[in-house]
N, C-alpha and C. Protein backbone atom coordinates (compact mmCIF):
# COMPACT_ATOMS: atom_id res chain seq x y z
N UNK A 1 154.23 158.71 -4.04
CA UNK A 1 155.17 158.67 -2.93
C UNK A 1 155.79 157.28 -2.81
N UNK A 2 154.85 156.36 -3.00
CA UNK A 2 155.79 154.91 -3.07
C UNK A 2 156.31 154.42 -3.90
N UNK A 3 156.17 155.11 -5.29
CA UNK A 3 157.14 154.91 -6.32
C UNK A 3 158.51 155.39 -6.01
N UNK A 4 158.46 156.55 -5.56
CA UNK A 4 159.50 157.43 -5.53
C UNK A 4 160.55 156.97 -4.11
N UNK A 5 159.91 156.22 -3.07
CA UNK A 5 160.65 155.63 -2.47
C UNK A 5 161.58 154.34 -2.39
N UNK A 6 160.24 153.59 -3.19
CA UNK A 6 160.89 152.32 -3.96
C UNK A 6 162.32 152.20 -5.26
N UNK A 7 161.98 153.42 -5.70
CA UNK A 7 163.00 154.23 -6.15
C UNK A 7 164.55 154.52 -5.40
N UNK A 8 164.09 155.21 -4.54
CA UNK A 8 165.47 155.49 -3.79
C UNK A 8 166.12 154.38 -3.13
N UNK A 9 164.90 153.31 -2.78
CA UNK A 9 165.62 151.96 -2.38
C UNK A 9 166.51 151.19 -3.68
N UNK A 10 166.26 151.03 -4.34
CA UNK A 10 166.65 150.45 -5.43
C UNK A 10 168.10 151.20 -5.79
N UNK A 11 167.55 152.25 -5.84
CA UNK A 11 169.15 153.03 -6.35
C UNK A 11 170.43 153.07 -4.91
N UNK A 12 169.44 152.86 -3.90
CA UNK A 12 170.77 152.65 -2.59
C UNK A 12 171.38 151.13 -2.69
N UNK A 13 170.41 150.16 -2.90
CA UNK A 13 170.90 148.46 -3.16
C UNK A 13 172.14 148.45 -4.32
N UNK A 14 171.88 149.40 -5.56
CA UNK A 14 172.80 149.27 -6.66
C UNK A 14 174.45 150.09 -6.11
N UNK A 15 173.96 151.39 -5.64
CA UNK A 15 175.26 151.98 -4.73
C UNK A 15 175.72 151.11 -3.94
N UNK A 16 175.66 150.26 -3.36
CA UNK A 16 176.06 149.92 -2.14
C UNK A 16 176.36 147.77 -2.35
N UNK A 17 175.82 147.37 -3.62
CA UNK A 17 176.33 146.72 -4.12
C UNK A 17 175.26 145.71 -3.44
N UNK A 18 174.13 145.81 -3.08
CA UNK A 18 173.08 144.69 -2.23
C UNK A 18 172.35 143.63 -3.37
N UNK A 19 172.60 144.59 -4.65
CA UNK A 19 171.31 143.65 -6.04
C UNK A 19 172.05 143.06 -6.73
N UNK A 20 171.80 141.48 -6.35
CA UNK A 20 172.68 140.31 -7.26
C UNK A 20 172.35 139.71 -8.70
N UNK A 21 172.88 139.57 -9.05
CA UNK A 21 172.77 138.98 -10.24
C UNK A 21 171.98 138.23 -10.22
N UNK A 22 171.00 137.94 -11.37
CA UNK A 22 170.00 136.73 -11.25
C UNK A 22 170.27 135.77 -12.16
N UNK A 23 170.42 134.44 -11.53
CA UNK A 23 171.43 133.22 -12.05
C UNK A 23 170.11 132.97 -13.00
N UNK A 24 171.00 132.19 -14.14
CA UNK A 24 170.32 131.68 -15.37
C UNK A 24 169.08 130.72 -15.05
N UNK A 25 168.10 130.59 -15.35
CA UNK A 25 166.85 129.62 -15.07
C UNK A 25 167.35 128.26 -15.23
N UNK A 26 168.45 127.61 -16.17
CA UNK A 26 168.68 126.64 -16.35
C UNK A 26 169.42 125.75 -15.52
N UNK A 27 170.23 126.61 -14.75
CA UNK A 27 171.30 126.94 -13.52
C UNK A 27 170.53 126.60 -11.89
N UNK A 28 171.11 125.73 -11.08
CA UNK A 28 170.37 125.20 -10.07
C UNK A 28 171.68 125.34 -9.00
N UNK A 29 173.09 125.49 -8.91
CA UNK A 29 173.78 126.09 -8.57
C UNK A 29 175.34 125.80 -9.51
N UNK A 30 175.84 127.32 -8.64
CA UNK A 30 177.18 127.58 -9.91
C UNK A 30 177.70 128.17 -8.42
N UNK A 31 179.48 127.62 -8.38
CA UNK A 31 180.10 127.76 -7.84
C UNK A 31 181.30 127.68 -7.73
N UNK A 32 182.48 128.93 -7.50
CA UNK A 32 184.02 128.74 -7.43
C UNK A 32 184.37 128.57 -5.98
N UNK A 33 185.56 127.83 -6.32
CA UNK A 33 186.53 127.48 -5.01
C UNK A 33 188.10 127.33 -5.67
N UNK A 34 188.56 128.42 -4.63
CA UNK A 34 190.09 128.46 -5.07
C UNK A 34 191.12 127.06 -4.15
N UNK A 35 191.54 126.30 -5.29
CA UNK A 35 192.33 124.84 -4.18
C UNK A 35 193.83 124.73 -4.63
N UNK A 36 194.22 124.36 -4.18
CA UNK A 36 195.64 124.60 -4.03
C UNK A 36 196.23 123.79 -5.75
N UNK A 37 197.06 125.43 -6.25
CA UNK A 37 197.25 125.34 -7.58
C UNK A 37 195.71 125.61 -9.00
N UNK A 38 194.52 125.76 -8.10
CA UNK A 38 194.01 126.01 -9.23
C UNK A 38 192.31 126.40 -8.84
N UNK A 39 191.38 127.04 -9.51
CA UNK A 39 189.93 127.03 -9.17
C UNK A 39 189.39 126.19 -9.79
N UNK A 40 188.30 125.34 -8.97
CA UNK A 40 187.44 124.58 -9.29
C UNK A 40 186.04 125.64 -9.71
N UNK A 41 185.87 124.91 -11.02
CA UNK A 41 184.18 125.35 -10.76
C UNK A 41 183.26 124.25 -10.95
N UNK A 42 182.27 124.77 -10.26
CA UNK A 42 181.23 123.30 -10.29
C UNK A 42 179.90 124.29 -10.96
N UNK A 43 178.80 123.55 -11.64
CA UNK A 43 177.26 123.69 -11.90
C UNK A 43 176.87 123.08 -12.35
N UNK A 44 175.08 123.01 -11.87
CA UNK A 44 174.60 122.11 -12.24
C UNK A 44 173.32 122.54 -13.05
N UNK A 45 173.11 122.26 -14.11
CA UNK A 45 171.62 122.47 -15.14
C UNK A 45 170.33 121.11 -14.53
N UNK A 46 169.46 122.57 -14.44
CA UNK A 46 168.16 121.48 -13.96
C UNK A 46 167.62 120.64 -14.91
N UNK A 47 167.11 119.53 -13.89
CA UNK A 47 166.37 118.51 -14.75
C UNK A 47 165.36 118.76 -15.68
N UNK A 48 165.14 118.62 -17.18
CA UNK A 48 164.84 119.22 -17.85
C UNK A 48 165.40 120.57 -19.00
N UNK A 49 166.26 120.78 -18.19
CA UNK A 49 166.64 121.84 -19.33
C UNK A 49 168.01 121.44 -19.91
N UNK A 50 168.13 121.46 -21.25
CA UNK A 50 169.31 120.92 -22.09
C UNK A 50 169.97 122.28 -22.88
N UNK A 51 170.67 122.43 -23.72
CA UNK A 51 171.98 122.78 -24.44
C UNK A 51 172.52 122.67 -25.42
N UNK A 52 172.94 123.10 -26.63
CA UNK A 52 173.84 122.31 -27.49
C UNK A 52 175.12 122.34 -26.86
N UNK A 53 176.04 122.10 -26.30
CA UNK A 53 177.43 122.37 -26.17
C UNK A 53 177.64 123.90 -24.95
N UNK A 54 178.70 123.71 -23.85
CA UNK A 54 179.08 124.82 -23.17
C UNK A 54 180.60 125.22 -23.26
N UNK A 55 180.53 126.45 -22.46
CA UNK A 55 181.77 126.77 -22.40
C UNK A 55 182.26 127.08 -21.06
N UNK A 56 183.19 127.06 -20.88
CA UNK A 56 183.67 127.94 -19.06
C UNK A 56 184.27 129.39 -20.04
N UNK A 57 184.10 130.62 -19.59
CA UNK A 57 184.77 131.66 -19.82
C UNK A 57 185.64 132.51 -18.54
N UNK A 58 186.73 133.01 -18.92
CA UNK A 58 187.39 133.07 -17.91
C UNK A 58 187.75 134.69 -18.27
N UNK A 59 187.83 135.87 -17.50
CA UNK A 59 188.17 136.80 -17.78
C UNK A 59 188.81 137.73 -16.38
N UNK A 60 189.82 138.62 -16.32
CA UNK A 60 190.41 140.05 -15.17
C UNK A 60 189.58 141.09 -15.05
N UNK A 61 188.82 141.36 -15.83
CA UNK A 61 188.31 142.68 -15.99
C UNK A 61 186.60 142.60 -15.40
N UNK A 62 185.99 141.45 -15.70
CA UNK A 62 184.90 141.19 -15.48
C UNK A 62 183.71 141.54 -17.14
N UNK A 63 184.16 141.80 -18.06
CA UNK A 63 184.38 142.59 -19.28
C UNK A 63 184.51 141.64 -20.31
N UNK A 64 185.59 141.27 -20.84
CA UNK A 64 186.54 141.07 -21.58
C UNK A 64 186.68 139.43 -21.27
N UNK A 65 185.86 138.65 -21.55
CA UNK A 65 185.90 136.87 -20.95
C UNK A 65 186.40 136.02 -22.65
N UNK A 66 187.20 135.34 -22.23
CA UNK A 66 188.06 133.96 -23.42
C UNK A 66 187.50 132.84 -22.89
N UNK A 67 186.83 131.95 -23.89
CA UNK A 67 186.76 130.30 -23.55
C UNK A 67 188.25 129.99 -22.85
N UNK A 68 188.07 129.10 -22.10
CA UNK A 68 189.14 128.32 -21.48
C UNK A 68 188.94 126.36 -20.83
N UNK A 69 187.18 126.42 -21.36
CA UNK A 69 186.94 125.11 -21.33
C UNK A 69 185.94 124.95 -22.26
N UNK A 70 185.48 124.16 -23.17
CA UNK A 70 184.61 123.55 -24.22
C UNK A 70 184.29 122.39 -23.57
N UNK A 71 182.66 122.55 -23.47
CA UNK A 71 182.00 120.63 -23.67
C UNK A 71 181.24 120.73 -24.57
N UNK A 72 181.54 119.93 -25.57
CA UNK A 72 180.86 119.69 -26.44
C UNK A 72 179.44 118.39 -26.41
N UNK A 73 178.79 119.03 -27.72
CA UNK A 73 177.41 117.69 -27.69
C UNK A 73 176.31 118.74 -26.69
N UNK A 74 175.36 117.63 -26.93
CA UNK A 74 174.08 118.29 -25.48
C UNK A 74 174.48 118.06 -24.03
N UNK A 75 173.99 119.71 -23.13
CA UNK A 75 174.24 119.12 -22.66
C UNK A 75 173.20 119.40 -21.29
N UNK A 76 173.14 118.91 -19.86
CA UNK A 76 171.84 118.33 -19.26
C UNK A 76 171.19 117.51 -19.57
N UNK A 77 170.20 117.20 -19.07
CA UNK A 77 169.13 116.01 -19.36
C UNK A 77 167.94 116.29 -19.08
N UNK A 78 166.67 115.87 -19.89
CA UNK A 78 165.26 115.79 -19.62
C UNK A 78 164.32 115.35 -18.44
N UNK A 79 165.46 114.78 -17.98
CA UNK A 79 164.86 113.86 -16.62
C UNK A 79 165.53 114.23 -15.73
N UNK A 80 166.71 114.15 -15.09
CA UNK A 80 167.15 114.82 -14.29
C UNK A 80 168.53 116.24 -14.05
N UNK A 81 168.79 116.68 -12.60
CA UNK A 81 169.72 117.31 -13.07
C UNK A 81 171.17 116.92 -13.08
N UNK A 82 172.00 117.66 -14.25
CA UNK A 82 173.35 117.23 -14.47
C UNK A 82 174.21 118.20 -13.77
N UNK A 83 175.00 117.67 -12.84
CA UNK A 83 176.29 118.54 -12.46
C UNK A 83 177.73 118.45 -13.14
N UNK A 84 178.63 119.67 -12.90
CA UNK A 84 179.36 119.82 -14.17
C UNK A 84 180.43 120.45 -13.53
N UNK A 85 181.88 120.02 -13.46
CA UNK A 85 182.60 120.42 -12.94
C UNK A 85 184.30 120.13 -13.68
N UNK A 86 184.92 121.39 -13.31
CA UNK A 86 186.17 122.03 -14.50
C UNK A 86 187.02 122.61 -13.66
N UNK A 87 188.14 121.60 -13.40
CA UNK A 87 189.55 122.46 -12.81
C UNK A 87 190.14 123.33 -13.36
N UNK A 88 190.38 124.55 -13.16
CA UNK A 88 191.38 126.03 -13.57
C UNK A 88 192.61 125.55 -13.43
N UNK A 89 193.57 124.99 -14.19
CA UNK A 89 195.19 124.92 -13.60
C UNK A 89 196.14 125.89 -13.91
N UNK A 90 195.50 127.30 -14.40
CA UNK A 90 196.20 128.40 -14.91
C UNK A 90 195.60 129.82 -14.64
N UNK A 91 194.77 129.85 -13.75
CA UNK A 91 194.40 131.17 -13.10
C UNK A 91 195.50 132.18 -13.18
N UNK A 92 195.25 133.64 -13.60
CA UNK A 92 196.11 134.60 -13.22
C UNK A 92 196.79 134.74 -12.28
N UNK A 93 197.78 134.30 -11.87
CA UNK A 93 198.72 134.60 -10.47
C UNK A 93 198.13 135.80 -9.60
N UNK A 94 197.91 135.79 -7.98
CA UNK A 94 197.41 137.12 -7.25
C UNK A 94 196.56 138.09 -8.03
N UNK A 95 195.54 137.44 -8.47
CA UNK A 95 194.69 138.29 -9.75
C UNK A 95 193.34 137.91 -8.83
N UNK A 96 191.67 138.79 -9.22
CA UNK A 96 190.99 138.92 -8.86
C UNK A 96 190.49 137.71 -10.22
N UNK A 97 189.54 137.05 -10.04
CA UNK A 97 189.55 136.16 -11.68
C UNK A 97 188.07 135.87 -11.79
N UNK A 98 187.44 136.04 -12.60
CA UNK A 98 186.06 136.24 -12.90
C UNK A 98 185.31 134.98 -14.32
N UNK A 99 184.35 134.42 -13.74
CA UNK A 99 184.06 132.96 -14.79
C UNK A 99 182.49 133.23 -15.14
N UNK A 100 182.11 133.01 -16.22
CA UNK A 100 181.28 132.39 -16.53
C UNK A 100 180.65 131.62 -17.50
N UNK A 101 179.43 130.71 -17.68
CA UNK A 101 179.12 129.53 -18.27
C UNK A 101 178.16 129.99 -19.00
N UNK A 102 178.98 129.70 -20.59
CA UNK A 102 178.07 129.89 -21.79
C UNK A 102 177.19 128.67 -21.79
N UNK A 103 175.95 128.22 -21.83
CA UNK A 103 174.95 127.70 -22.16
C UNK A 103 174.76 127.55 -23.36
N UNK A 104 175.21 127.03 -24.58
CA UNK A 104 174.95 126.91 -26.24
C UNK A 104 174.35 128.51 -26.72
N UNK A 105 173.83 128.10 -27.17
CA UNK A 105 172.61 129.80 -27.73
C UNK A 105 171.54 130.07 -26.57
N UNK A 106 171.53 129.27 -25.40
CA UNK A 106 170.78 129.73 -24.38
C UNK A 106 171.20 130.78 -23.23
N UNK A 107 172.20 131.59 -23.82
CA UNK A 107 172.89 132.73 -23.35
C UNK A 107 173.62 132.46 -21.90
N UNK A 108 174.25 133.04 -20.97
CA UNK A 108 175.36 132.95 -19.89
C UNK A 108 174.69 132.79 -18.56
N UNK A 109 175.67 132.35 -17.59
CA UNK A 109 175.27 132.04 -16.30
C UNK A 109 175.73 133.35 -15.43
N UNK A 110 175.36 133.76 -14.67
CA UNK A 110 176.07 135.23 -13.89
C UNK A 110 177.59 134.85 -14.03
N UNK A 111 178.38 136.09 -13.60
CA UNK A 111 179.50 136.45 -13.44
C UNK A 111 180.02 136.25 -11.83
N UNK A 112 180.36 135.09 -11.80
CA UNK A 112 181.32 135.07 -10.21
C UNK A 112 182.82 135.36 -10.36
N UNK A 113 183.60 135.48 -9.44
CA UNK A 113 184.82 135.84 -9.07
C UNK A 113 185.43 135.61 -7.80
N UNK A 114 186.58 134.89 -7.96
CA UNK A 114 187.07 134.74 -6.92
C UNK A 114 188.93 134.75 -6.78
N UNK A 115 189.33 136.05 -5.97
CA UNK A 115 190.49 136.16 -5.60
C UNK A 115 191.64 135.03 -5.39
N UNK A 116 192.49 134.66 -6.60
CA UNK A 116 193.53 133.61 -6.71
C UNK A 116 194.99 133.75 -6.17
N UNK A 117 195.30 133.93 -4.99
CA UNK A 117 196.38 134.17 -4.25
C UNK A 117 197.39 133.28 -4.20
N UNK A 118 197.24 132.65 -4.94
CA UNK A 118 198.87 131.84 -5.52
C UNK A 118 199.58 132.25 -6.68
N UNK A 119 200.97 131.46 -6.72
CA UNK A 119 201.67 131.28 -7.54
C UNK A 119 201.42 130.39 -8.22
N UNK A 120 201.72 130.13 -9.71
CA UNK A 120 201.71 129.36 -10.86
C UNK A 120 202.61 129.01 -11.67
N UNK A 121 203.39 130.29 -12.17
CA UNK A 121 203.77 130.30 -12.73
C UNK A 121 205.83 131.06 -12.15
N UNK A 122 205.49 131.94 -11.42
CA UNK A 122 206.58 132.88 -11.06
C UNK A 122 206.88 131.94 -9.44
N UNK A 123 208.05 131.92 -9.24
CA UNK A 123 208.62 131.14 -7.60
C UNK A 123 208.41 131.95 -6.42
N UNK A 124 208.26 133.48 -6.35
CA UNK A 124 208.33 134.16 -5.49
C UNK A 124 207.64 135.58 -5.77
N UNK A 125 207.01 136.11 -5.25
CA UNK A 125 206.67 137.64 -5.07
C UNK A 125 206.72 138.39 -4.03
N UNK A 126 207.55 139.80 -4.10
CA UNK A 126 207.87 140.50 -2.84
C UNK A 126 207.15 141.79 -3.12
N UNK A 127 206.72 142.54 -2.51
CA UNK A 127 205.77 143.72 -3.01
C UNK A 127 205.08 144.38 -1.94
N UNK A 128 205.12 145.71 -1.89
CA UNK A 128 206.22 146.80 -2.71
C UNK A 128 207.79 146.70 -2.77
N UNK A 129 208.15 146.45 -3.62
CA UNK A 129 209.85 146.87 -3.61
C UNK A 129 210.49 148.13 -4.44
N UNK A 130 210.71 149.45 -3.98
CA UNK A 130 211.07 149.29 -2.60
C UNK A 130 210.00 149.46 -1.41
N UNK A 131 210.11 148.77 -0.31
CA UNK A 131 208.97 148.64 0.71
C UNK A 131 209.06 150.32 1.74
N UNK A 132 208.35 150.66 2.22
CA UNK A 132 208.46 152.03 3.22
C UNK A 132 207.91 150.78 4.72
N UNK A 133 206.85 150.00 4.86
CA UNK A 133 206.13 150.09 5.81
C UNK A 133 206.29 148.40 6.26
N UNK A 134 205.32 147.97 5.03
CA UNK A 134 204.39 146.65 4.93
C UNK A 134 204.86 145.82 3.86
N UNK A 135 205.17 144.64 3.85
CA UNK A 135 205.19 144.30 2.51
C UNK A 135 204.74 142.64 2.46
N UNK A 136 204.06 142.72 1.16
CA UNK A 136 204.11 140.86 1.10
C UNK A 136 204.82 139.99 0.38
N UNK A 137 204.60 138.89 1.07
CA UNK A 137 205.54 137.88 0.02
C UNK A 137 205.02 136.93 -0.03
N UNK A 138 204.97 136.29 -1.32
CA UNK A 138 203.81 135.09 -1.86
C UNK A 138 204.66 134.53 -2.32
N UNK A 139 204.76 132.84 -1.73
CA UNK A 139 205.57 132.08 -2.33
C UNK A 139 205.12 130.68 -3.18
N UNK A 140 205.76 130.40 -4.23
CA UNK A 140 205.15 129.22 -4.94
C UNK A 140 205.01 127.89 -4.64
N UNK A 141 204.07 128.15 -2.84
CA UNK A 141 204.00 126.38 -1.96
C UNK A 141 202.44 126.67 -2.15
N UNK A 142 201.71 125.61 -1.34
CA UNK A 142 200.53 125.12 -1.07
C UNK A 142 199.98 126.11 -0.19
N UNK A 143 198.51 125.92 -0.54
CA UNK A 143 197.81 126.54 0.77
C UNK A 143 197.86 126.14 1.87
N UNK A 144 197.93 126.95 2.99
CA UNK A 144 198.02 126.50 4.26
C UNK A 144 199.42 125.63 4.64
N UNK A 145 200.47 126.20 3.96
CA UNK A 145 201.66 125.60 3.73
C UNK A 145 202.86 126.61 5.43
N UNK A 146 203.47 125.98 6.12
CA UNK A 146 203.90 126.45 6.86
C UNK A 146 205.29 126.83 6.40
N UNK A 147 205.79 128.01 7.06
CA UNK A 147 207.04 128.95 6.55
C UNK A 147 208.06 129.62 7.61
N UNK A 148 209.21 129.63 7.29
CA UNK A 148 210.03 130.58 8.41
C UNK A 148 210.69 131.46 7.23
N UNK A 149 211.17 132.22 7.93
CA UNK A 149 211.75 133.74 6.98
C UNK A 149 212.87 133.89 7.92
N UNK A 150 213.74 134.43 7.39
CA UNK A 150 214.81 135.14 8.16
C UNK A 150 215.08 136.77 7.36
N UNK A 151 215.35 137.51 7.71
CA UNK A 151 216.24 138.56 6.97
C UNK A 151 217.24 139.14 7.66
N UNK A 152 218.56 139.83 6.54
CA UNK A 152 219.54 140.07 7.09
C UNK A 152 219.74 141.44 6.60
N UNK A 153 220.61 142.43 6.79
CA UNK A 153 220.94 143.49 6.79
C UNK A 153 222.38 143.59 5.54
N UNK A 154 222.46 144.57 5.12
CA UNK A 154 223.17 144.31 4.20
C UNK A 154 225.05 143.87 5.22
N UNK A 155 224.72 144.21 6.41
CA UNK A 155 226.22 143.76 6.85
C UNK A 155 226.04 142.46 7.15
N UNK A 156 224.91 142.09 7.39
CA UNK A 156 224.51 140.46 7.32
C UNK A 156 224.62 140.05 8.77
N UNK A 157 224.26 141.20 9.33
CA UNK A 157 223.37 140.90 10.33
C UNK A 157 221.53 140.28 10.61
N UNK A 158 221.32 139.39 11.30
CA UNK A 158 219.84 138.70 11.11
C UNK A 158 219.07 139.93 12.00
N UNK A 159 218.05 140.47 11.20
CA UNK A 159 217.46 141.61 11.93
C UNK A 159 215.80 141.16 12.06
N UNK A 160 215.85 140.25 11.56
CA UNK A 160 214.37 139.54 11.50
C UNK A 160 213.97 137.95 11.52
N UNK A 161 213.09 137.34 12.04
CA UNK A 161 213.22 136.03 12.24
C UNK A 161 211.50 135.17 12.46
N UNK A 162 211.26 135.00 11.97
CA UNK A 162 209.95 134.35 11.81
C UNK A 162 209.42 133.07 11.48
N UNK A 163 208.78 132.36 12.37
CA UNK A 163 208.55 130.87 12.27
C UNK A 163 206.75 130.73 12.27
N UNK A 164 206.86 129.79 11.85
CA UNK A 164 205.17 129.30 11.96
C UNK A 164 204.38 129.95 10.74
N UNK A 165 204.55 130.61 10.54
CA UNK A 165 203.76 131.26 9.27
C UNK A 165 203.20 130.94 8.27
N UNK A 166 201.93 130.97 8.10
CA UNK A 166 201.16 130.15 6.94
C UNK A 166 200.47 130.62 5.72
N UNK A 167 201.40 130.47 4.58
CA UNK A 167 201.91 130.95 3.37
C UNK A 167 200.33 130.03 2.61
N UNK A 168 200.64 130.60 1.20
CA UNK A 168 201.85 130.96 0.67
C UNK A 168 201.93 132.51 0.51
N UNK A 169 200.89 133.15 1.09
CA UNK A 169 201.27 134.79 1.18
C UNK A 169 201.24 135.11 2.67
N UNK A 170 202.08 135.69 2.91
CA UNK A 170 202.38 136.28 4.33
C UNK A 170 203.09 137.80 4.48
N UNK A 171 201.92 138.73 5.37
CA UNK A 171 202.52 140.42 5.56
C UNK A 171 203.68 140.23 6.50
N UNK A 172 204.17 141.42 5.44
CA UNK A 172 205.66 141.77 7.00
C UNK A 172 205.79 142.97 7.14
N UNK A 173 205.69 143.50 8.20
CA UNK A 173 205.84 143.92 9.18
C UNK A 173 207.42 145.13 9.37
N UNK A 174 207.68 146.22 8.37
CA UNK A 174 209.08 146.19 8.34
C UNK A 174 209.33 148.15 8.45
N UNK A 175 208.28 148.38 9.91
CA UNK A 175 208.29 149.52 9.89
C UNK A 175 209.64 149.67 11.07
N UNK A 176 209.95 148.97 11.76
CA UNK A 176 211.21 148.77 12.56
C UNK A 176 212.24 149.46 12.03
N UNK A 177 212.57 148.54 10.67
CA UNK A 177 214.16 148.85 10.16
C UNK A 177 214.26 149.85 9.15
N UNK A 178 215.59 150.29 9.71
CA UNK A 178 215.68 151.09 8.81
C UNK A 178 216.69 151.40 7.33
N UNK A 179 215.99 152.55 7.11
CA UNK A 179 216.22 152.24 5.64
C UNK A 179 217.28 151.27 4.68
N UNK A 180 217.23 151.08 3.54
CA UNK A 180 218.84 150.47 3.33
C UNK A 180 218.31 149.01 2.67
N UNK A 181 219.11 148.59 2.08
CA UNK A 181 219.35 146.98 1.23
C UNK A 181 218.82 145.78 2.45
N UNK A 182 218.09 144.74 1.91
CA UNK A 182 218.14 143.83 2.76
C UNK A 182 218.39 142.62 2.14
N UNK A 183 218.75 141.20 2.46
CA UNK A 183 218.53 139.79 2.22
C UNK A 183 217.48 139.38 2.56
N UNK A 184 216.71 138.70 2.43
CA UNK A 184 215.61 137.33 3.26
C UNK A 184 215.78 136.10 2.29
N UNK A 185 215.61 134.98 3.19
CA UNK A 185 215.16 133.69 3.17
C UNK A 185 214.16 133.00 3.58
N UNK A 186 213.23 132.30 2.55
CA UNK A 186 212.28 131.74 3.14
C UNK A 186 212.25 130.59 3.13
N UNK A 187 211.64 129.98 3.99
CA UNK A 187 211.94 128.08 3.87
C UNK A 187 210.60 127.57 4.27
N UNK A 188 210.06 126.92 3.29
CA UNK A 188 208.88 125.67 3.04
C UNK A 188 209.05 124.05 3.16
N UNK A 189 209.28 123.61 3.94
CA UNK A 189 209.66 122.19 3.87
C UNK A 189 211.47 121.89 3.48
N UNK A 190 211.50 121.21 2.36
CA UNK A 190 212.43 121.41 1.65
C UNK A 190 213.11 122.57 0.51
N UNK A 191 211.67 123.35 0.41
CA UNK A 191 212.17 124.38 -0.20
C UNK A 191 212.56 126.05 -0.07
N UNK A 192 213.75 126.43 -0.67
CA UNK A 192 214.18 127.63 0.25
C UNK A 192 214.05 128.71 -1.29
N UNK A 193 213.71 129.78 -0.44
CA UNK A 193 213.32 131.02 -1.29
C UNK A 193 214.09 132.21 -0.81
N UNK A 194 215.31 132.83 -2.02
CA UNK A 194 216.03 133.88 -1.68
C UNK A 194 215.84 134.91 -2.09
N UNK A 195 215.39 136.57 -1.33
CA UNK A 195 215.36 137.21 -2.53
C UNK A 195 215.89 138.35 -1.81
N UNK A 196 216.11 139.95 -2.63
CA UNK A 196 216.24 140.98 -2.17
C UNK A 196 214.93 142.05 -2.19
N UNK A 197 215.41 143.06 -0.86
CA UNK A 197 214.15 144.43 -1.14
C UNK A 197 215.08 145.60 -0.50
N UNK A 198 214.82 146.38 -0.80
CA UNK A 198 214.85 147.67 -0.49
C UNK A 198 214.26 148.90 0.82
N UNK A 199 214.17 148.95 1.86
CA UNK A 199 213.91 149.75 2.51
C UNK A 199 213.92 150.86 2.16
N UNK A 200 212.80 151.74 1.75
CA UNK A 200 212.88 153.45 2.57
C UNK A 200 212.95 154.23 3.34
């Protein structure tokens, strides 16, 4: 009977997503942080345990991981522990992004992930276009970057107007208007962002 319950616990933790990964023995902590333009990762190998050479692996799928950083040589130390840290300056744009740290032939560090909600590479994203309801728009400023929007109607009338907003992704709100072509403008400091969408 207590097998069989210990059982059903186990298989409810895996449904329900409660049983974590168990970080590498060599590994004393491993950690992402998404910062404006790029993810940091930091870890540190305990004192005592060494390496020939690591890697950062970077992968979308959680699956499917590419080197995207090499340290070469040994690496940690016998005596104490070494921390180890690698800026991302090319994360997948609005991608879910998943890392982990090859250890030489001493096999991988768990699989973390962390949601990259900037731009990089593209100036603007509007989505869904065409919109029915809701839509977002992610623009290529800083985190915690402040924004106004305007939009106009295709007779170019201003049917929308928004200040304060803190980008660089921000929902709108566009169950009001109706259907039909629109303009918007967005403005970041000095920089202004024009684009079109579509109403249903």
């Amino acid at each position: 009977m207590h097998l069989r319950a210990t059982s059903i616990l186990v298989f409810v933790a895996v449904l329900f997503g409660t049983v974590q990964a168990q970080e590498h023995p060599f590994l004393s902590a491993y950690a992402l942080t998404e910062l404006p333009n790029g993810v940091l990762v930091n870890w540190t190998i305990h004192g005592g345990s060494t390496c020939d050479g690591q890697e950062v692996q970077r992968s979308t799928d959680s699956v499917n991981f590419v080197p995207v950083h090499t340290i070469e040589g040994i690496c940690g130390s016998p005596e104490s522990s070494t921390p180890y840290t690698w800026f991302d300056p090319t994360p997948p744009e609005l991608s879910k992004v998943y890392y982990r740290i090859k250890l030489g032939f001493d096999g991988y560090s768990s699989v973390k992930s962390v949601f990259y909600a900037q731009l990089n590479q593209s100036q603007q994203r509007f989505f869904p276009n065409p919109v029915r309801d809701e839509a977002t728009l992610v623009l290529n400023v800083s985190l915690n970057s402040t924004l106004d929007i305007r939009i106009w109607n295709a007779g170019g009338e201003m049917v929308m107007e928004r200040s304060g907003l803190v980008g660089p992704a921000i929902n709108l709100d566009l169950q009001a208007l109706p259907a039909g072509p629109y303009i918007y403008r967005a403005t970041s400091g000095a920089k202004n962002f024009n684009g079109r969408f579509v109403k249903n």
